[in-house]
PDB file of N, CA and C in Angstrom:
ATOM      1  N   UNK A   1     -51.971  18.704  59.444  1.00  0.00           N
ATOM      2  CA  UNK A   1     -52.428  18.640  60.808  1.00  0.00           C
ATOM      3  C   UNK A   1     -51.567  19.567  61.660  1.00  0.00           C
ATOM      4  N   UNK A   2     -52.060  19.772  62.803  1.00  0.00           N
ATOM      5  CA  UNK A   2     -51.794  20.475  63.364  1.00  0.00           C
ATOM      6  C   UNK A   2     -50.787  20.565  64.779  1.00  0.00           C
ATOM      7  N   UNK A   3     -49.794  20.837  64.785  1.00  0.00           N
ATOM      8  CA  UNK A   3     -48.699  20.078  65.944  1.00  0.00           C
ATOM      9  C   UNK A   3     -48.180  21.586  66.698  1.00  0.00           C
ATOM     10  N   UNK A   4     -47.398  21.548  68.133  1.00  0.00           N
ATOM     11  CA  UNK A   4     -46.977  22.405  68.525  1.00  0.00           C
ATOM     12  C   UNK A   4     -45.566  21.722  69.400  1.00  0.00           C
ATOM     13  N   UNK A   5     -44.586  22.601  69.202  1.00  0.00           N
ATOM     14  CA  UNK A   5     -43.088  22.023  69.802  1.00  0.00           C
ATOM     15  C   UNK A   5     -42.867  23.165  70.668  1.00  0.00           C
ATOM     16  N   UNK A   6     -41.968  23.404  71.400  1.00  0.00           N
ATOM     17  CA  UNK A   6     -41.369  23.987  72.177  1.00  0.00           C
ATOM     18  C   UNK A   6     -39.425  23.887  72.098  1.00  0.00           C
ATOM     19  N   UNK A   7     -39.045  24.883  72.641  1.00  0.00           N
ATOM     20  CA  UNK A   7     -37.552  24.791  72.834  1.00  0.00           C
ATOM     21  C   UNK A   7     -37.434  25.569  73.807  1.00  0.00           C
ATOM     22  N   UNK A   8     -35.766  25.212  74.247  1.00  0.00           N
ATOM     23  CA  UNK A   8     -35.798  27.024  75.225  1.00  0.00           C
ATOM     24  C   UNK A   8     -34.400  26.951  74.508  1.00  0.00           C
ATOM     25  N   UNK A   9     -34.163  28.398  75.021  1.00  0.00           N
ATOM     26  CA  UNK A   9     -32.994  29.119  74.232  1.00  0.00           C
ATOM     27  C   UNK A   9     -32.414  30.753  75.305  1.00  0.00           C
ATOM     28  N   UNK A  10     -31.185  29.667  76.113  1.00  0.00           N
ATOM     29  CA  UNK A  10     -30.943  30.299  77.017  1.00  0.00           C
ATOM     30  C   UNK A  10     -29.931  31.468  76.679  1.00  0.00           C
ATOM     31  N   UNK A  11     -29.356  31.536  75.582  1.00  0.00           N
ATOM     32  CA  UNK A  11     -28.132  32.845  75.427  1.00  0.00           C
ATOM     33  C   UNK A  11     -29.080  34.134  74.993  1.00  0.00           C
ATOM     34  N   UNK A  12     -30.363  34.586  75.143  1.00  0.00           N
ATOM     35  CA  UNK A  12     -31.107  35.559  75.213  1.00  0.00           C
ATOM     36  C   UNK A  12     -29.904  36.585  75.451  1.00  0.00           C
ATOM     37  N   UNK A  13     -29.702  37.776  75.454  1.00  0.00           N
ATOM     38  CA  UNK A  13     -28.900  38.996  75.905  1.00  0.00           C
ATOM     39  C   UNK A  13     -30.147  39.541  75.986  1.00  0.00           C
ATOM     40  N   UNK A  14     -31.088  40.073  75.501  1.00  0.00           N
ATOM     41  CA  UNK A  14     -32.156  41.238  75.735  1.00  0.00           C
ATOM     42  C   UNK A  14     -33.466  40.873  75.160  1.00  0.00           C
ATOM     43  N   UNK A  15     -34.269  41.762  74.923  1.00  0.00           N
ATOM     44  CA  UNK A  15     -36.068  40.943  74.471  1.00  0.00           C
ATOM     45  C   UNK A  15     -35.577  41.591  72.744  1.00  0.00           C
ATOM     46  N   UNK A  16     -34.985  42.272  71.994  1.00  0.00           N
ATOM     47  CA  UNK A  16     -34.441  42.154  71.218  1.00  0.00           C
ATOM     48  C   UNK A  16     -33.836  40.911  70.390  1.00  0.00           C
ATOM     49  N   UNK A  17     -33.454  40.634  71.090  1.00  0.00           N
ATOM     50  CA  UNK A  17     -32.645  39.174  70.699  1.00  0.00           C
ATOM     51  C   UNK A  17     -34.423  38.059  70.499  1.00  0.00           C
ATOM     52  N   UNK A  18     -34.919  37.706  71.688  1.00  0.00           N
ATOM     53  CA  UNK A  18     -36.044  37.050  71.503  1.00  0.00           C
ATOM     54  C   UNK A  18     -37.239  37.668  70.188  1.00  0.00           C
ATOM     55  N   UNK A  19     -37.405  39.197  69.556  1.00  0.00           N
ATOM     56  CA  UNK A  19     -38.453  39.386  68.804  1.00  0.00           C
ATOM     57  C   UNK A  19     -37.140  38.796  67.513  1.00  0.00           C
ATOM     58  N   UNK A  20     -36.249  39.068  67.267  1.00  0.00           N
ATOM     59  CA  UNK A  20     -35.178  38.803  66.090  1.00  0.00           C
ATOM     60  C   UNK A  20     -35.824  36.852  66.099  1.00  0.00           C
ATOM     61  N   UNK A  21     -35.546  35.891  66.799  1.00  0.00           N
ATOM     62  CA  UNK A  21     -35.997  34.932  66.630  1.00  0.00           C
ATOM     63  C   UNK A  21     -37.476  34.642  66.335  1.00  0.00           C
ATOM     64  N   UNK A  22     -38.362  35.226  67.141  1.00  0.00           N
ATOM     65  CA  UNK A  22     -39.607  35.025  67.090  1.00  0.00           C
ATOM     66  C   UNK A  22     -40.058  35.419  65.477  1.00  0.00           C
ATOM     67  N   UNK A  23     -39.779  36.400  64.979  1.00  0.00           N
ATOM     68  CA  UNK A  23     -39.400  37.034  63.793  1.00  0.00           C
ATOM     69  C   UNK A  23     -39.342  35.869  62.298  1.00  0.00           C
ATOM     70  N   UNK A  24     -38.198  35.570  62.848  1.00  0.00           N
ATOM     71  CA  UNK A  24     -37.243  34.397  62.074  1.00  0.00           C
ATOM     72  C   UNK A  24     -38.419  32.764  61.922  1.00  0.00           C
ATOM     73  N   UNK A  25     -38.798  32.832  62.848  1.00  0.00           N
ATOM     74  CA  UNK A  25     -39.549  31.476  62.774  1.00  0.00           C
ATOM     75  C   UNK A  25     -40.952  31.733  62.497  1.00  0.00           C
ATOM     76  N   UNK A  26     -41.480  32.807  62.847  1.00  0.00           N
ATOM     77  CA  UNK A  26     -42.449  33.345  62.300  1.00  0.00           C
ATOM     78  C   UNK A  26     -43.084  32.789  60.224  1.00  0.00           C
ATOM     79  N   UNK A  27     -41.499  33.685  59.785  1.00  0.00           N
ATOM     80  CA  UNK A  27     -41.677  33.125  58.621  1.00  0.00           C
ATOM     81  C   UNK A  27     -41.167  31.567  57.973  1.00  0.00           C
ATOM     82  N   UNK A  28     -41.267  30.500  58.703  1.00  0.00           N
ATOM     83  CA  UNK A  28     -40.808  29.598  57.997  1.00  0.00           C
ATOM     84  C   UNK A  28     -42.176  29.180  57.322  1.00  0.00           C
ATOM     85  N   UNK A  29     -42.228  28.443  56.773  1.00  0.00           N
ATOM     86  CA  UNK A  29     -43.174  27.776  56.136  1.00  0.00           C
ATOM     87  C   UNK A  29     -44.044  27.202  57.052  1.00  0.00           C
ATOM     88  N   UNK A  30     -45.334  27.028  56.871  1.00  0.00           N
ATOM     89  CA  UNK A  30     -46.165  26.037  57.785  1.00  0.00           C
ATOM     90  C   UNK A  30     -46.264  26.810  59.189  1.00  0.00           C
ATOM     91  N   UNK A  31     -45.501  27.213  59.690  1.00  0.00           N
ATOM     92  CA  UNK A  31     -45.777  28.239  61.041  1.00  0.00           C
ATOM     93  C   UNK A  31     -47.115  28.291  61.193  1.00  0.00           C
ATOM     94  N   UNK A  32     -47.602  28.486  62.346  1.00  0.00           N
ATOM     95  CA  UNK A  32     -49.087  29.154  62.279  1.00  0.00           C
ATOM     96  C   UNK A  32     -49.189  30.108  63.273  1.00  0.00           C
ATOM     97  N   UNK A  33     -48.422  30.055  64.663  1.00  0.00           N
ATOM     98  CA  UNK A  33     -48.208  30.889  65.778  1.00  0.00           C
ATOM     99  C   UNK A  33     -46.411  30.423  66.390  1.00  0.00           C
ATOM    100  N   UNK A  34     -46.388  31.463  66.487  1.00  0.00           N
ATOM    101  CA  UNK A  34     -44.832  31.978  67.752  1.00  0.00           C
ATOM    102  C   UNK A  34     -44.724  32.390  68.963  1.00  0.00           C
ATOM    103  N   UNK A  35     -44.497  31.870  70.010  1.00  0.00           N
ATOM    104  CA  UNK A  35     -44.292  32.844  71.451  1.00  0.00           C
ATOM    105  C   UNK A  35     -43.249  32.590  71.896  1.00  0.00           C
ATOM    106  N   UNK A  36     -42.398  33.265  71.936  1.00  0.00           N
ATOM    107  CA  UNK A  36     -41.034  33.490  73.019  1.00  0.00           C
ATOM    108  C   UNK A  36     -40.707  34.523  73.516  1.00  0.00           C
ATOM    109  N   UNK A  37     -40.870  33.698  74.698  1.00  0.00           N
ATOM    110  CA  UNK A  37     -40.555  34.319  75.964  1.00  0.00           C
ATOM    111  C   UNK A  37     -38.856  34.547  76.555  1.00  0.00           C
ATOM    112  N   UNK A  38     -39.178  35.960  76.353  1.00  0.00           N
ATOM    113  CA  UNK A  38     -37.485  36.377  76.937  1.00  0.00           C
ATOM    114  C   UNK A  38     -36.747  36.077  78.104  1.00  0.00           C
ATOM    115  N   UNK A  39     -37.651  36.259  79.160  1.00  0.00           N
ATOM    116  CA  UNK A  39     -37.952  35.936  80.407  1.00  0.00           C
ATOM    117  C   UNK A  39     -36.684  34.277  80.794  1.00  0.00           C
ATOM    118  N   UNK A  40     -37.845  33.528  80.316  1.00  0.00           N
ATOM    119  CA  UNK A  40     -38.159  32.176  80.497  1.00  0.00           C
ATOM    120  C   UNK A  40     -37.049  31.790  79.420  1.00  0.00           C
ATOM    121  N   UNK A  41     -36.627  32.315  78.278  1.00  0.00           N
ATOM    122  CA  UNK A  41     -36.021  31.521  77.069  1.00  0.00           C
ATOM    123  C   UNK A  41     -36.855  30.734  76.530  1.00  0.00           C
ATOM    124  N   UNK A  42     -38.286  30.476  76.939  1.00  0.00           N
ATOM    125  CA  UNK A  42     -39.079  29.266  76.244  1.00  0.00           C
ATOM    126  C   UNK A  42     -39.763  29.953  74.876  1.00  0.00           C
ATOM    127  N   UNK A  43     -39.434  28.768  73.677  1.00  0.00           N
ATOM    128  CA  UNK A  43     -40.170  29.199  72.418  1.00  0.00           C
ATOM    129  C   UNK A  43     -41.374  28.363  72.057  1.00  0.00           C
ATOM    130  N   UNK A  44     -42.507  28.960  72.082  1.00  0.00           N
ATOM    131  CA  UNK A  44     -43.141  27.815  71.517  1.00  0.00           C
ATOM    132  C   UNK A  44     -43.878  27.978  70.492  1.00  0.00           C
ATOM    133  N   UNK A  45     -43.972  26.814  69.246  1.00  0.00           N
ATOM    134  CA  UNK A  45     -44.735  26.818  67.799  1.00  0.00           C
ATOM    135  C   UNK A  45     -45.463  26.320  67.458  1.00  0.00           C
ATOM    136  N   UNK A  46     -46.490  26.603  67.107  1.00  0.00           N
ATOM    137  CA  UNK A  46     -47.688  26.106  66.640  1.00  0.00           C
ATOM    138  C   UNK A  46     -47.243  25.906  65.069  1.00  0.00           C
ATOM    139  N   UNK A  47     -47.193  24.529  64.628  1.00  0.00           N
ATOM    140  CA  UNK A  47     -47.673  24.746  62.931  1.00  0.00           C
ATOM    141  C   UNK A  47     -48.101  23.597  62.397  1.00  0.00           C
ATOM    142  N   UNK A  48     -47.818  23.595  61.018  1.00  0.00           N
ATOM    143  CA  UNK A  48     -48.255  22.015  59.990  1.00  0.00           C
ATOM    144  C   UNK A  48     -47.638  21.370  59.781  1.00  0.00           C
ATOM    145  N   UNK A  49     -47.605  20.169  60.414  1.00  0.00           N
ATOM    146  CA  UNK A  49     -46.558  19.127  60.531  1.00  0.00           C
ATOM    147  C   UNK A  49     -46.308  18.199  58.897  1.00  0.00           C
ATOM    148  N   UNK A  50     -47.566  18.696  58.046  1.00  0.00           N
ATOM    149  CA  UNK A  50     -47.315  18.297  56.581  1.00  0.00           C
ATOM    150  C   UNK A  50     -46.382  19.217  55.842  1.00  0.00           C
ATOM    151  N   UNK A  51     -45.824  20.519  56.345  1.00  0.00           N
ATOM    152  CA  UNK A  51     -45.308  21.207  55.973  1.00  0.00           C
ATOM    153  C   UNK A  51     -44.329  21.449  56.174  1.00  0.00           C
ATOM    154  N   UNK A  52     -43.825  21.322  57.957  1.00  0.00           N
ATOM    155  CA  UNK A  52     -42.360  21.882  58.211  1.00  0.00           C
ATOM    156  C   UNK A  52     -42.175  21.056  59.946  1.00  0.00           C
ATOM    157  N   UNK A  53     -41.088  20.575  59.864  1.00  0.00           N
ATOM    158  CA  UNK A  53     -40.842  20.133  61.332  1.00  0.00           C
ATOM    159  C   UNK A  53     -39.586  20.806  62.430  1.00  0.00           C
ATOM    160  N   UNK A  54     -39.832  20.137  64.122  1.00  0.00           N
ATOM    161  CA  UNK A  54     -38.952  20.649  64.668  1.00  0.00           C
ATOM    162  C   UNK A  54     -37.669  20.945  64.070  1.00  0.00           C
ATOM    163  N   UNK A  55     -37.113  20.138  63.435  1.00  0.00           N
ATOM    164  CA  UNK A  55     -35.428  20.235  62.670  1.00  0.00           C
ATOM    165  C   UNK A  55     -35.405  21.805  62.381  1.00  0.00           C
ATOM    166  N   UNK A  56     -36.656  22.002  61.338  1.00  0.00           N
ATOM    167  CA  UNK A  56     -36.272  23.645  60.880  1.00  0.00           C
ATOM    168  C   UNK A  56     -36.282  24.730  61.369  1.00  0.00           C
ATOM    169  N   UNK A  57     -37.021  24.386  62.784  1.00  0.00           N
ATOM    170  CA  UNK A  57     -37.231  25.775  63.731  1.00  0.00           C
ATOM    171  C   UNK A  57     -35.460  25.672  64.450  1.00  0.00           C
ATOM    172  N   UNK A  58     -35.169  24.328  64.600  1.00  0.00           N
ATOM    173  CA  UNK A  58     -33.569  24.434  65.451  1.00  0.00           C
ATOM    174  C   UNK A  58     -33.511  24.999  64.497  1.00  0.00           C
ATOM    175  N   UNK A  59     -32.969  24.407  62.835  1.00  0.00           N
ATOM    176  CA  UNK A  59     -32.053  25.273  62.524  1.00  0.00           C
ATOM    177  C   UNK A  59     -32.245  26.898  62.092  1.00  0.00           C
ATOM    178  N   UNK A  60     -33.162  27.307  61.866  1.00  0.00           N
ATOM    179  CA  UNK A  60     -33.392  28.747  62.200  1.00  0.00           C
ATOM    180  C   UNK A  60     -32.776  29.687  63.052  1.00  0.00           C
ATOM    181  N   UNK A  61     -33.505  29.030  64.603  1.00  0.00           N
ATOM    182  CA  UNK A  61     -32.714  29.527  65.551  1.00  0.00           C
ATOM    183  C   UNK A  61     -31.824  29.656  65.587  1.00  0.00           C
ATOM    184  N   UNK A  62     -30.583  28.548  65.684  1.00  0.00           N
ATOM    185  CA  UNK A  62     -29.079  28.727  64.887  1.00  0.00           C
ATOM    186  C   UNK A  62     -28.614  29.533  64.279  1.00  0.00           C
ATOM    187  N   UNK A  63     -29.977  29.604  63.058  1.00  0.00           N
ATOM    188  CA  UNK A  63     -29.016  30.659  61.935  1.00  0.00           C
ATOM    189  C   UNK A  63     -28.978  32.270  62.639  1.00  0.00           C
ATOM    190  N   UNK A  64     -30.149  32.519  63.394  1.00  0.00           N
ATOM    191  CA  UNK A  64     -29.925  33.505  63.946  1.00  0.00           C
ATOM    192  C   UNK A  64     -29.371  33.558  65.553  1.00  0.00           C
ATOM    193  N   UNK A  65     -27.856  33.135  65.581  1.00  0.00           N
ATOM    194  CA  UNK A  65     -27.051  32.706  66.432  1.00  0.00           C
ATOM    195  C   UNK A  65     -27.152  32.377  67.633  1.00  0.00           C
ATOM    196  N   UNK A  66     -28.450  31.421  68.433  1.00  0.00           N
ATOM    197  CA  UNK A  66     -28.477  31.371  68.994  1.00  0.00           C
ATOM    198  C   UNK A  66     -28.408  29.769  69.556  1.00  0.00           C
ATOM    199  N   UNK A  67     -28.820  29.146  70.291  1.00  0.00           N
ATOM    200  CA  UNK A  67     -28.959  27.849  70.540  1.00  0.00           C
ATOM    201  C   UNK A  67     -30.113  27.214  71.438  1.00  0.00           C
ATOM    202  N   UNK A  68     -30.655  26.604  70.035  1.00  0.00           N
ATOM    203  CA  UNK A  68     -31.901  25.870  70.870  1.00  0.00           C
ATOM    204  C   UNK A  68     -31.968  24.234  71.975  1.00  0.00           C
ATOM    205  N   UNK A  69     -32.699  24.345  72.451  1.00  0.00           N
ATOM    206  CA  UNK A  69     -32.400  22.998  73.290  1.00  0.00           C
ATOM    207  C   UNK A  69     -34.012  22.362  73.529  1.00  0.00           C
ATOM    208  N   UNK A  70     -34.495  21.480  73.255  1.00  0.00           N
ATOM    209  CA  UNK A  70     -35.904  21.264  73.330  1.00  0.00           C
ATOM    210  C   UNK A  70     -36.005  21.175  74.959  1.00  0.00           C
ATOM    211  N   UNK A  71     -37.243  21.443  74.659  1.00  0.00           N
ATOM    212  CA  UNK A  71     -37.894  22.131  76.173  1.00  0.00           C
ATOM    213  C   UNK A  71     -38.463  20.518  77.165  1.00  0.00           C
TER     214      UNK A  71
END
């Protein structure tokens, strides 16, 4: 089924930094859509909640050094 989360993720430095994440979560498993906004810091994901949950998009984000905070 089909679920969508959000985060924001305020240590952005440039829209660089936001496609490197968008990127990153893009490929996790189950994903289905990505939008983050540089702007705003807001991320938001569309995916399959039989497949992959909020936990893995934080830790993603993380891995690509940033810090998420749900929206």
């Amino acid at each position: 089924m089909s679920d969508t989360t959000q985060f924001r993720v305020l240590d952005f430095d440039c829209p660089t930094c936001a496609s490197t994440v968008e990127r990153a979560l893009s490929n996790v498993d189950g994903v289905q859509h990505v939008e983050v906004h540089y702007a705003t810091g807001r991320v938001e994901i569309e995916y399959d909640d039989s497949v992959t949950d909020p936990d893995a998009f934080a830790e993603t984000i993380e891995n690509q050094g940033y810090t998420p905070q749900p929206a």
